[in-house]
Protein backbone atom coordinates (compact mmCIF):
# COMPACT_ATOMS: atom_id res chain seq x y z
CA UNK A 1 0.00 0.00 0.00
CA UNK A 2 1.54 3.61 -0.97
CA UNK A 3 2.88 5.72 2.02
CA UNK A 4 0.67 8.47 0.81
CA UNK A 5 -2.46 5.94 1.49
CA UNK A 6 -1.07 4.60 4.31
CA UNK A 7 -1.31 8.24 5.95
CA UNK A 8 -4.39 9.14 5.13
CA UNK A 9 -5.86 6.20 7.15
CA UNK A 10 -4.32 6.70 10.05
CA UNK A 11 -4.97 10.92 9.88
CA UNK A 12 -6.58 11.88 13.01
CA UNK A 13 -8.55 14.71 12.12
CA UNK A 14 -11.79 14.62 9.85
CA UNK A 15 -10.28 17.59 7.50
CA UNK A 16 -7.16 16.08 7.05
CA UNK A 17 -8.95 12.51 5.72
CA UNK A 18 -11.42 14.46 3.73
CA UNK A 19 -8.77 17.21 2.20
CA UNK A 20 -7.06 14.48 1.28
CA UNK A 21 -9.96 12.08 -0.13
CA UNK A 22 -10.93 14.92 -2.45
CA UNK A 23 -7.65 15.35 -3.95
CA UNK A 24 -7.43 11.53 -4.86
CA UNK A 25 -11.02 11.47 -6.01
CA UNK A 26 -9.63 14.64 -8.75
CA UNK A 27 -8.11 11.39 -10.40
CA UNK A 28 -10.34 8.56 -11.56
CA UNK A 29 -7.55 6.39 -11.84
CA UNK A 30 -6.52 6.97 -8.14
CA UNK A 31 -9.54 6.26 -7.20
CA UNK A 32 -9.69 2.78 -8.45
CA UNK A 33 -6.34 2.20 -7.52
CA UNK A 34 -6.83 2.99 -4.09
CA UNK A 35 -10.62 2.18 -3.62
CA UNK A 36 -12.73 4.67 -2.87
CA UNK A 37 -14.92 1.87 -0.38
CA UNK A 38 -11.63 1.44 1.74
CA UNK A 39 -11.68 5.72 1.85
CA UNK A 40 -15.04 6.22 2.74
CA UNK A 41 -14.88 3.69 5.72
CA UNK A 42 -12.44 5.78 6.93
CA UNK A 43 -14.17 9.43 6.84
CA UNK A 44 -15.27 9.70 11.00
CA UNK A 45 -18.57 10.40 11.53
CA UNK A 46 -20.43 8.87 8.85
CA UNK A 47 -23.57 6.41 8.96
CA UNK A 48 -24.02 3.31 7.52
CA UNK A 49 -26.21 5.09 4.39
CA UNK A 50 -23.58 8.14 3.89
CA UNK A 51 -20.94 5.30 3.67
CA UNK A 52 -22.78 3.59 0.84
CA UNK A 53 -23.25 6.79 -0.89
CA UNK A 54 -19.95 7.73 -0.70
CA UNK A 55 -18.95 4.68 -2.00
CA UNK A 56 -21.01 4.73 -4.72
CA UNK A 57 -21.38 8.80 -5.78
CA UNK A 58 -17.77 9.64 -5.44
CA UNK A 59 -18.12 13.01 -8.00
CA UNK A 60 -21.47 13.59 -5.04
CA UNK A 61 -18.81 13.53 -2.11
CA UNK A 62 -15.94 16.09 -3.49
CA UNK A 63 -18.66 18.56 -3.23
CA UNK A 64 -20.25 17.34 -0.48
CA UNK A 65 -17.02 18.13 1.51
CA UNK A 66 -16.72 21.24 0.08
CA UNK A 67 -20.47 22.13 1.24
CA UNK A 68 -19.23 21.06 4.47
CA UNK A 69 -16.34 23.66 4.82
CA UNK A 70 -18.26 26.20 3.37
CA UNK A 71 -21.05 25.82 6.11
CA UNK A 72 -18.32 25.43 8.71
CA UNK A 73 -16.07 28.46 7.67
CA UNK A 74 -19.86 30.65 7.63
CA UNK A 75 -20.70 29.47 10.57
CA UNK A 76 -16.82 30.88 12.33
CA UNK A 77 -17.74 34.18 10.09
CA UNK A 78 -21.14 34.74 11.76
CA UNK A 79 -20.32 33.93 15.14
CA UNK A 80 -16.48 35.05 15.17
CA UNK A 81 -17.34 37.63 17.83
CA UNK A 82 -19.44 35.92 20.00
CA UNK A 83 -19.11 33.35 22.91
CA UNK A 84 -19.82 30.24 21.25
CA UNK A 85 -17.59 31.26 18.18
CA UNK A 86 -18.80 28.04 16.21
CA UNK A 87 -16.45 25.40 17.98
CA UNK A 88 -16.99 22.46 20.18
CA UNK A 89 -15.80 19.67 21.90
CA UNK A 90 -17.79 17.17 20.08
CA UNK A 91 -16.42 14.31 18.60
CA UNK A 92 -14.97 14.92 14.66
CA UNK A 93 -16.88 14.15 11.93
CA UNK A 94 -17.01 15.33 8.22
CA UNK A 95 -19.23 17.90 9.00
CA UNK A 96 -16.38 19.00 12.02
CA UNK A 97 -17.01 18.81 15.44
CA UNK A 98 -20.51 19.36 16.69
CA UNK A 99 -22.11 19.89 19.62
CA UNK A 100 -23.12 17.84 21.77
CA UNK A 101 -26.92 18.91 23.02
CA UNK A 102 -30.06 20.32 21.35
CA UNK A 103 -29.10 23.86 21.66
CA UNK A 104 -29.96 26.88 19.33
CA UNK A 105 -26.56 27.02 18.33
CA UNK A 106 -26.65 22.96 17.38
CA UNK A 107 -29.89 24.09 15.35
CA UNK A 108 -28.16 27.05 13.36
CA UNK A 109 -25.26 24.99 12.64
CA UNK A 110 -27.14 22.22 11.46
CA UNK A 111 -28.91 24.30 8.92
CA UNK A 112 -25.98 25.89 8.09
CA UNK A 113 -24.33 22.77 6.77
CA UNK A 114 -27.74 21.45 5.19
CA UNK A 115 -27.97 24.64 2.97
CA UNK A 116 -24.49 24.83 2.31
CA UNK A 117 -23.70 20.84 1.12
CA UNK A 118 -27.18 21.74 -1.02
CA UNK A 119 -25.18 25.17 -2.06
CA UNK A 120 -22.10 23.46 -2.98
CA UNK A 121 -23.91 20.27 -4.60
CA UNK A 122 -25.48 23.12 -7.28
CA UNK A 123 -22.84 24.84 -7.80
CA UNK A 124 -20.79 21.77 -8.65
CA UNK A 125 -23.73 20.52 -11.35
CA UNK A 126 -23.76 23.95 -12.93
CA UNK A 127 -20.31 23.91 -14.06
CA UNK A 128 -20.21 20.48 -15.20
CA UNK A 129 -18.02 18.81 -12.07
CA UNK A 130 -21.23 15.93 -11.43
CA UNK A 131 -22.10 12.82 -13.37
CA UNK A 132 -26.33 12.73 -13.11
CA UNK A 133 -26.29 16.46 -13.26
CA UNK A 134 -26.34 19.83 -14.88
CA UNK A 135 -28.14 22.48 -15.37
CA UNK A 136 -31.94 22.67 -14.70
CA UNK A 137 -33.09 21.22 -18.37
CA UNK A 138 -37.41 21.91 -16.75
CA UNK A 139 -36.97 25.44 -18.03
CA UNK A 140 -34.82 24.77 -21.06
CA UNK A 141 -37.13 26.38 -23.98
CA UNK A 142 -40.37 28.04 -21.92
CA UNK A 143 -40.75 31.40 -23.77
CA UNK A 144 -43.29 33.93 -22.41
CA UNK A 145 -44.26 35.92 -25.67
CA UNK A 146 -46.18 38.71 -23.23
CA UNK A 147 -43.41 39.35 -20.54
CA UNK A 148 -40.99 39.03 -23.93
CA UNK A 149 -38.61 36.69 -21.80
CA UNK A 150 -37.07 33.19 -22.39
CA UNK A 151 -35.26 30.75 -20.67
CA UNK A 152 -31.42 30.28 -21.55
CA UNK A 153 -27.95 30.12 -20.16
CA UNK A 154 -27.60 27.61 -16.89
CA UNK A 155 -30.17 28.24 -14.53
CA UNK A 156 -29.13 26.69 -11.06
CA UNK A 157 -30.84 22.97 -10.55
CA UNK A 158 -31.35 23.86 -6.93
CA UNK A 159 -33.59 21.33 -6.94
CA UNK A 160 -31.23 18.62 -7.55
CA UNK A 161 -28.92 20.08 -4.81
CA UNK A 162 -32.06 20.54 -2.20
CA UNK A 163 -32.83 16.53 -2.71
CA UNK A 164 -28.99 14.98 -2.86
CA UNK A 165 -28.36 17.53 0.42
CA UNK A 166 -31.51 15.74 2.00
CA UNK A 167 -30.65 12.71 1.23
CA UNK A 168 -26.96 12.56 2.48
CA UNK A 169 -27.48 15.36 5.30
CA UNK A 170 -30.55 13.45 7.23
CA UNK A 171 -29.25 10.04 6.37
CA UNK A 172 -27.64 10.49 9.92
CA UNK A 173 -31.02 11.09 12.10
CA UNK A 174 -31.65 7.20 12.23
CA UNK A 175 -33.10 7.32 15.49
CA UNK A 176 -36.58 8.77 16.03
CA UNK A 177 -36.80 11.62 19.64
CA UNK A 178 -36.84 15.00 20.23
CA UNK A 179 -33.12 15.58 19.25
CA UNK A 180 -33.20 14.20 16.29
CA UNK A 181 -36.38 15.75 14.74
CA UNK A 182 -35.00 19.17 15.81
CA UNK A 183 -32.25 17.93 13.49
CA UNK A 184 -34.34 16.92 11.15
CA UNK A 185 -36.23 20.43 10.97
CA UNK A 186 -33.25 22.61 10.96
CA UNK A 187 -31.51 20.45 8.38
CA UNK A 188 -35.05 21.57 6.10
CA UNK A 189 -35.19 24.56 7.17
CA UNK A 190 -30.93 25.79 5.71
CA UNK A 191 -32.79 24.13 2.09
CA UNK A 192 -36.10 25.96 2.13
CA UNK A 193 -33.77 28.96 2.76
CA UNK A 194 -31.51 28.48 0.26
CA UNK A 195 -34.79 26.96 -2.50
CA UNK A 196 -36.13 30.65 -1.86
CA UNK A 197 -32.47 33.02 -2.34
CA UNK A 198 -32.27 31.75 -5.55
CA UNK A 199 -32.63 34.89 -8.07
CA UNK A 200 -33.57 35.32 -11.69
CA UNK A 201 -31.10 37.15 -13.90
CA UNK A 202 -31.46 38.30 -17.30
CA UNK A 203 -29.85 39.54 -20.33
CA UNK A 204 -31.35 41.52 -23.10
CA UNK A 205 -31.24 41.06 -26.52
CA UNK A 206 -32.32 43.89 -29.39
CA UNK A 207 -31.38 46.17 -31.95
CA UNK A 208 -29.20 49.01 -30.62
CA UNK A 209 -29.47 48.37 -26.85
CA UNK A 210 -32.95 47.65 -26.55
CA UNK A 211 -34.68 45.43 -24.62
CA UNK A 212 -36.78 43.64 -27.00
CA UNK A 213 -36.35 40.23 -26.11
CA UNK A 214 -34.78 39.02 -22.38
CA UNK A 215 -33.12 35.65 -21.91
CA UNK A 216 -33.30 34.72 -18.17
CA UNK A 217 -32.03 31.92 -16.11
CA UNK A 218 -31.97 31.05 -12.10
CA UNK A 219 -28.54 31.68 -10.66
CA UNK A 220 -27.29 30.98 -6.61
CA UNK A 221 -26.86 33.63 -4.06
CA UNK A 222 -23.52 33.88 -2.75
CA UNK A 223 -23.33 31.73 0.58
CA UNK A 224 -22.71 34.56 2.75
CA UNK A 225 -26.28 36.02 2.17
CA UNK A 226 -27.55 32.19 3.58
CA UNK A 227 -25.04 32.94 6.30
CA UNK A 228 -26.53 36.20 6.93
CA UNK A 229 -30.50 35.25 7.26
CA UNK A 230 -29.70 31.79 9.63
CA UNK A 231 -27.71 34.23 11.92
CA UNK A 232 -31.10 36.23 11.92
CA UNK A 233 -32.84 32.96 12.41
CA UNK A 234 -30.83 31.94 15.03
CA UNK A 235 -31.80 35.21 17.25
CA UNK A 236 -35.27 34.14 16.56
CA UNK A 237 -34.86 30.40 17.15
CA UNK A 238 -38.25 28.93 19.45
CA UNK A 239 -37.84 26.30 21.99
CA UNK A 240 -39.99 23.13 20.97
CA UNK A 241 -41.23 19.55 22.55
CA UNK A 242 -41.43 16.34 21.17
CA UNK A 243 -45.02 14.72 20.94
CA UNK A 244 -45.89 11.44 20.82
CA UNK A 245 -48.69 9.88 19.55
CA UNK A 246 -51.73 8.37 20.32
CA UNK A 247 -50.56 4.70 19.58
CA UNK A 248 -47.14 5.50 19.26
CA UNK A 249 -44.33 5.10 21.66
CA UNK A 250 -41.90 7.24 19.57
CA UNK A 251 -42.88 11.43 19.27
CA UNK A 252 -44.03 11.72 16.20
CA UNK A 253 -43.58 15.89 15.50
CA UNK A 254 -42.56 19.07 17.27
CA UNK A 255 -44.48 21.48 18.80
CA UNK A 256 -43.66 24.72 20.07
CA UNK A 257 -43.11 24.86 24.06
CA UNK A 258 -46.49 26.36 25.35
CA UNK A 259 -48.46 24.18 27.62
CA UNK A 260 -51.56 25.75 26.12
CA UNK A 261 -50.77 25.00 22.41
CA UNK A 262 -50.27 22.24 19.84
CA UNK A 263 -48.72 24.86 17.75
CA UNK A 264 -46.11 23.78 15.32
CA UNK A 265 -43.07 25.88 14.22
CA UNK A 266 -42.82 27.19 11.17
CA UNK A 267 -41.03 25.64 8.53
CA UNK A 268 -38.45 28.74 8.59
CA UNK A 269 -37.85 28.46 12.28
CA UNK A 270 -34.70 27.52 13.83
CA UNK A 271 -35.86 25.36 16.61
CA UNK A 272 -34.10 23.66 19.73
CA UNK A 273 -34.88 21.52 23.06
CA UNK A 274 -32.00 22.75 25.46
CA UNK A 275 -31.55 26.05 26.68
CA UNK A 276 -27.99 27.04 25.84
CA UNK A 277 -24.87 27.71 28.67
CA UNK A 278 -23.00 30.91 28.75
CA UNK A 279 -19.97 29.44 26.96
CA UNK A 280 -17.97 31.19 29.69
CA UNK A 281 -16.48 28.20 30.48
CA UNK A 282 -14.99 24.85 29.11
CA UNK A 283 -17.84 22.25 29.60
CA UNK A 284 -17.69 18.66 28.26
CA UNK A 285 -20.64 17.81 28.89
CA UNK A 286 -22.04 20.46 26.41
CA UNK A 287 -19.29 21.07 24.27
CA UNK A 288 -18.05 24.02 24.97
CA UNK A 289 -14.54 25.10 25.03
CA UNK A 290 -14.94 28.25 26.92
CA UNK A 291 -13.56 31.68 26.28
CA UNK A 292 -10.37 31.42 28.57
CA UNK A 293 -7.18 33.08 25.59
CA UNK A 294 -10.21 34.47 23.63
CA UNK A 295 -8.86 37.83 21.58
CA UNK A 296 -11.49 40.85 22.74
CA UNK A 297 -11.98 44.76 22.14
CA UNK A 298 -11.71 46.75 24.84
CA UNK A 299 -13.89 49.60 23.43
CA UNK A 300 -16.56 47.59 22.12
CA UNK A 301 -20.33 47.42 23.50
CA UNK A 302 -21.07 44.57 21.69
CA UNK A 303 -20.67 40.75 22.32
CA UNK A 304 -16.91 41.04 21.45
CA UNK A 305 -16.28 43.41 24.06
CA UNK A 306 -13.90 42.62 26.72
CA UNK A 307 -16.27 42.83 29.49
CA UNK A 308 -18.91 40.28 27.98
CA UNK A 309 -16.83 38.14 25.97
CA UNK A 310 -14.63 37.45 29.21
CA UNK A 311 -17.26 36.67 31.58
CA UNK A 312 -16.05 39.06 34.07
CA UNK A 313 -13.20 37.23 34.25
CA UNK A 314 -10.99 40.29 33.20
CA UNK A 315 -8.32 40.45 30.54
CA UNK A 316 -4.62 40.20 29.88
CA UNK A 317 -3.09 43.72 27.76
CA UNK A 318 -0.51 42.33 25.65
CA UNK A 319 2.09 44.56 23.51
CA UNK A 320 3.56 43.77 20.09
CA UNK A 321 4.66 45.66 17.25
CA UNK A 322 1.98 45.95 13.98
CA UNK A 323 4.70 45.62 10.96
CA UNK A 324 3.62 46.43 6.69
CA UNK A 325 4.50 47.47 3.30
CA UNK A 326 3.09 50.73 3.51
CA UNK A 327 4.71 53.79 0.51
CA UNK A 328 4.66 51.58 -1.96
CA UNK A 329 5.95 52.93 -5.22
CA UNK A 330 5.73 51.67 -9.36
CA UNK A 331 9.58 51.94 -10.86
CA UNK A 332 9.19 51.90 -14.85
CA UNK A 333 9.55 48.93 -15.75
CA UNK A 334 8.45 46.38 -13.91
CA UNK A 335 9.17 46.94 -10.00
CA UNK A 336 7.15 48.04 -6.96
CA UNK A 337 9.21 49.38 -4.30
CA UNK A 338 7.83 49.78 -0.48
CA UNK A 339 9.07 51.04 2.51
CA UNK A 340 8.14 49.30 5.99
CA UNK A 341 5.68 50.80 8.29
CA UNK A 342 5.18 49.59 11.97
CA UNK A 343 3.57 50.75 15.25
CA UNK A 344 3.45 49.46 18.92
CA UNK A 345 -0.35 48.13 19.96
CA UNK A 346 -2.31 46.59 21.85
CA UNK A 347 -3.71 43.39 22.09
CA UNK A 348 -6.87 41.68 24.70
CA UNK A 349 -7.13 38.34 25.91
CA UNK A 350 -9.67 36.84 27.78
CA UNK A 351 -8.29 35.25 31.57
């Protein structure tokens, strides 16, 4: 067996294994060299239906794992300032290292990986990167003589994305309680979101400039503007129960927390069944790593300010010297020449 294999095996982390599959998966031929069965067994985290889909949609699983850092570097980008900062002490899987309990933060992250696998699962049918896959052929030829519009170009298959994302995303909710149809809810809730960013863009076509006939087509938002909505979902996230029913001894749907109400949340709702910790400190038995070394801002009001960030704790002022290329200066022909700027600041960690 190469070295090169041999290392990937044994890797300890989920990103190393995955970085790693998806560069021998580039190559057909290295993938039936090395077996993409032995590979996939390998991947922590995975059930026993990801594992066969992996196995047999290898094209599906380079973009799956690019979904999966997309949703993971988001969710760092949204919540770089706060307490809970998107990190855990979960155990690693493909999708990183998740939480442990049925928190509103387990319930943004969730749908922040569901939309983005989705996100990433489009993308890579649009430009060509899929077997099974392209772009959405349903609205290939529709002309609408009145609005003086046609189809054309590559309109997004979203559709495509939405179902593979479903199918590989909640292929890990085997079991059937309150934790895992919060999963189950969130995971549909990132898709309808990302099903209803999609926009319509069009070109026109007439003589001199005019507008006389419009060729449209359905293109993705960029991620960020997913990013941006779950973040405002997240604020708004309700606190559910599981219900059982009548004949049942599994629950059987969600409802929202209100002894007075059978009330079911929305289908855009975030929803959880554990009230979250501070984050303050670290906490196995939730996941959380705490904000003890935590960079802060001393001037700030917000949640990256010193005072809340820190817990009370108080900080640590450190010193260091900010160095640049600042004067920079074009020399005909072909040099830039720059002088080097510094200045002694500050820095705030959390104790």
């Amino acid at each position: 067996m190469p070295a090169f294999f041999k290392t990937l095996l044994t890797a300890s982390t989920h990103l190393f294994i995955f970085h790693n599959f998806t560069y021998l998966l580039l190559g057909v031929s290295s993938v039936l060299a090395l077996g993409a069965s032995i590979i996939c067994r390998k991947i922590p985290g995975l059930s026993p239906r990801q594992r066969t889909i992996c196995e047999a949609r290898p094209d599906a699983m380079i973009a799956i794992g690019t979904g999966a850092r997309l949703g993971t570097d988001e969710c760092r980008y949204q919540f770089q300032h706060s307490r809970w900062n998107c990190s855990s002490l979960g155990e690693p899987s493909l999708f990183g290292a998740e939480l442990k309990v049925g928190i509103r933060e387990t319930a943004v992250y969730y749908a922040m990986i569901s939309a983005s696998v989705a996100h990433s699962i489009t993308n890579a049918c649009s430009q060509g990167n899929m077997t099974y896959c392209g772009c959405d052929r349903e609205k290939h030829s529709y002309h609408d003589p009145e609005k003086g519009w046609r189809w054309g170009g590559c309109s997004a298959d979203v559709k495509h994305g939405v179902r593979l994302s479903r199918e590989f995303v909640d292929a890990r909710e085997v079991k059937r309680n309150a934790r895992t149809l919060m999963n189950l809810h969130n995971n549909l809730v990132g898709r309808k979101l990302l099903e209803k960013s999609v926009r319509l863009e069009c070109k026109c076509h007439g003589v001199s400039g005019s507008c006389t006939m419009k060729t449209c087509w359905v293109t993705l938002p960029h991620f960020r503007t997913i990013g941006d909505v779950l973040k405002e979902r997240y604020e708004q996230a309700v606190m559910v129960e599981a219900v059982r029913g009548r004949r049942q001894l599994l629950p059987t749907f969600l409802k929202l927390t209100n002894p007075q109400s059978y009330a079911k949340p929305a289908e855009t709702d975030l929803v959880y069944v554990e009230r979250s910790p501070n984050f303050c400190e670290k906490d196995n038995a939730t996941g959380s790593i705490g904000t003890h070394g935590r960079l802060c801002n001393r001037t700030s009001t917000m949640s990256d300010s010193c005072e809340l960030l820190c817990c009370g704790r108080g900080y640590k002022t450190l010193q260091y010297t900010h160095t640049w290329q600042c004067h920079c200066k074009f020399h005909w022909c072909c040099n830039v020449v720059c002088s080097t700027c510094s200045e002694r600041t500050q820095a705030y960690t959390c104790n």
